[in-house]
C-alpha atoms as a PDB file:
ATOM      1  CA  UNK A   1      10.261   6.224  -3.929  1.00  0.00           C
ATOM      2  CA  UNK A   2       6.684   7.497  -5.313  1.00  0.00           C
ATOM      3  CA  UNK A   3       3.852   6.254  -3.488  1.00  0.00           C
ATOM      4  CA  UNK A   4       1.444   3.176  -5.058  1.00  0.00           C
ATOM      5  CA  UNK A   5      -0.859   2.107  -2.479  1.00  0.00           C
ATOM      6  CA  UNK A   6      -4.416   4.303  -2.330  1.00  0.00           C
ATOM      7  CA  UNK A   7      -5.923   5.821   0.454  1.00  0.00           C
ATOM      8  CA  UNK A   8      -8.239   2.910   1.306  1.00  0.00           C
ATOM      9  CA  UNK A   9      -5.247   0.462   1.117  1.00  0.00           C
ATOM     10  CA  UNK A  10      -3.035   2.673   3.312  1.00  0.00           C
ATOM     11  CA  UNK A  11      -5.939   2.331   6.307  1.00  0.00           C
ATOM     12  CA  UNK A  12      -6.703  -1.098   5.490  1.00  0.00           C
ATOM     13  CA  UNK A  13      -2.963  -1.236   6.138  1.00  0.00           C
ATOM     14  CA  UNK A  14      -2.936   0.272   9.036  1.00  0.00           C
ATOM     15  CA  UNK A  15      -6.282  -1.409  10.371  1.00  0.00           C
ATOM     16  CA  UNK A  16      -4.813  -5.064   9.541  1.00  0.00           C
ATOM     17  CA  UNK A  17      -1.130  -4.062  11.120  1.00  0.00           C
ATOM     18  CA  UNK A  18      -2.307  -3.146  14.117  1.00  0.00           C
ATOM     19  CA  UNK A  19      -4.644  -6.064  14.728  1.00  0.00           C
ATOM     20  CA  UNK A  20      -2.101  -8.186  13.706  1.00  0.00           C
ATOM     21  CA  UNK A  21       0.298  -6.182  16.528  1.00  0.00           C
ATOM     22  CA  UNK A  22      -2.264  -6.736  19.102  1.00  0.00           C
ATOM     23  CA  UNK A  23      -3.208 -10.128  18.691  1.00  0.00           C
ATOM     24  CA  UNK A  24       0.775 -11.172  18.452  1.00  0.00           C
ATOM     25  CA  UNK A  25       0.937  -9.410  21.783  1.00  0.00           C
ATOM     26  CA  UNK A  26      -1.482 -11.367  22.876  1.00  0.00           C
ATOM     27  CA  UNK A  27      -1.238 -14.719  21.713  1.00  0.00           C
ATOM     28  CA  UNK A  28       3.171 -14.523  21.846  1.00  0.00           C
ATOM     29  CA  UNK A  29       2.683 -15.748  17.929  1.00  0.00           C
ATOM     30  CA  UNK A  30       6.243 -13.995  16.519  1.00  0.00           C
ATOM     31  CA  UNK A  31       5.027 -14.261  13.250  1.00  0.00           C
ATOM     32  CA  UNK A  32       1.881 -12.479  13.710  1.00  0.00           C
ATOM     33  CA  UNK A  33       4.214  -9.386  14.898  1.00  0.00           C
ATOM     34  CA  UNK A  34       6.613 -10.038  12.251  1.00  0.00           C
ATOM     35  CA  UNK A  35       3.870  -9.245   9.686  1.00  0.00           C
ATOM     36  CA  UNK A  36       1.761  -6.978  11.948  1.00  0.00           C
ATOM     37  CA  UNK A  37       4.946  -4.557  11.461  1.00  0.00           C
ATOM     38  CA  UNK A  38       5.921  -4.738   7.831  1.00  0.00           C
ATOM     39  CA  UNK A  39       2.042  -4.437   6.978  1.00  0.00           C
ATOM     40  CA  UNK A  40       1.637  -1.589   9.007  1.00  0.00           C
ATOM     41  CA  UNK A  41       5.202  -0.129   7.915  1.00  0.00           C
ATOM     42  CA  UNK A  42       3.651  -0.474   4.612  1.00  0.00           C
ATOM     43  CA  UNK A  43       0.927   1.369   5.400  1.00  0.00           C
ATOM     44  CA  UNK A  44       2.385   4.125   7.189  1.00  0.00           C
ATOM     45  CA  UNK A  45       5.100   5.057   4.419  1.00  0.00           C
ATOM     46  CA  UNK A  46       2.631   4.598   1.237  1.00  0.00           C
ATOM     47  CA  UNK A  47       4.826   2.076  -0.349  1.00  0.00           C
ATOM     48  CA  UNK A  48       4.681  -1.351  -0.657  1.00  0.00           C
ATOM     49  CA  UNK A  49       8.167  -3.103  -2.224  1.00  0.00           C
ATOM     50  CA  UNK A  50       6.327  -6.133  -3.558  1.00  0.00           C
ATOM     51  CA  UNK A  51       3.870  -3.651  -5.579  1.00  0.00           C
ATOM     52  CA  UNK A  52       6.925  -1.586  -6.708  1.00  0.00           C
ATOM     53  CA  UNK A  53       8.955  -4.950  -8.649  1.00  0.00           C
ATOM     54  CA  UNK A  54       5.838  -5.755 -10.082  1.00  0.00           C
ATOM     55  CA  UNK A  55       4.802  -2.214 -11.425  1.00  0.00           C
ATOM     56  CA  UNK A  56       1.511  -1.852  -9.648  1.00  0.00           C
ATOM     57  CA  UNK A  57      -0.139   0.643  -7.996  1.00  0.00           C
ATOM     58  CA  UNK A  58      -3.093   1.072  -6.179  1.00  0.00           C
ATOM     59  CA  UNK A  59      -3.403   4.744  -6.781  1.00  0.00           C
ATOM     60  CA  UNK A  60      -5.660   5.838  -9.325  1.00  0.00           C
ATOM     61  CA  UNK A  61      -2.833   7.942 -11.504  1.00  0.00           C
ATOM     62  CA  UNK A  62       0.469   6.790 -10.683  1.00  0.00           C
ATOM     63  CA  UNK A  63       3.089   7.671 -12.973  1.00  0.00           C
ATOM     64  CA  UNK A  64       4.630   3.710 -13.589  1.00  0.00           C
ATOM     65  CA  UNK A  65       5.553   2.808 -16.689  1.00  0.00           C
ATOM     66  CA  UNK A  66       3.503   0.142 -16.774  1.00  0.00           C
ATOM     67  CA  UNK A  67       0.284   1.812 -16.634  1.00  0.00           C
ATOM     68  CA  UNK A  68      -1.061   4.491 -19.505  1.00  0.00           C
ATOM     69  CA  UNK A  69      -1.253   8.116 -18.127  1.00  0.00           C
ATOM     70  CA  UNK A  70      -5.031   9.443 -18.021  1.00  0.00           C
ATOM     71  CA  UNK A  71      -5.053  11.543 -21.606  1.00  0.00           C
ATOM     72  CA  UNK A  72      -6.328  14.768 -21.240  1.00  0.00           C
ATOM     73  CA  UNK A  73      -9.508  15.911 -23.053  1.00  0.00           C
ATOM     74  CA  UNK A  74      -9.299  18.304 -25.632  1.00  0.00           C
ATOM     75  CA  UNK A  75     -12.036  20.684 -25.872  1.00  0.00           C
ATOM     76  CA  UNK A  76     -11.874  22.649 -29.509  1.00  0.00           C
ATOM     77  CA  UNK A  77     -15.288  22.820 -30.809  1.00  0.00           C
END
């Protein structure tokens, strides 16, 4: 399992989990929690399953097969 979510997605991840968390605990909403925990899951394990069936990434080179690797410049002169 190779990672596809960026740096910035992981910790809006995180972020978003965690206020989700906190306001379930709050409010007793079971959903909330519910989704609280798979975001943040998501975040904490640099995969997200939904991105992965669809070939996606958020990273800026991820080797999918989906998505052209970055060609490397030749530099003969």
């Amino acid at each position: 399992m190779k990672s596809n979510i960026s740096q910035a997605d992981k910790l809006i991840r995180i972020a978003l989990g965690l206020l989700l968390g906190l306001i379930a605990v709050f409010t007793q909403v079971i959903w909330l929690g519910i989704a609280g925990i798979i975001i943040l899951a998501t975040g904490l394990i640099n995969y997200c399953p939904i991105y992965g069936i669809f070939g996606y990434s958020t990273r800026k080179y991820h080797a999918s097969p989906y998505h052209a690797k970055p060609k490397k410049k030749n530099n003969h002169h």
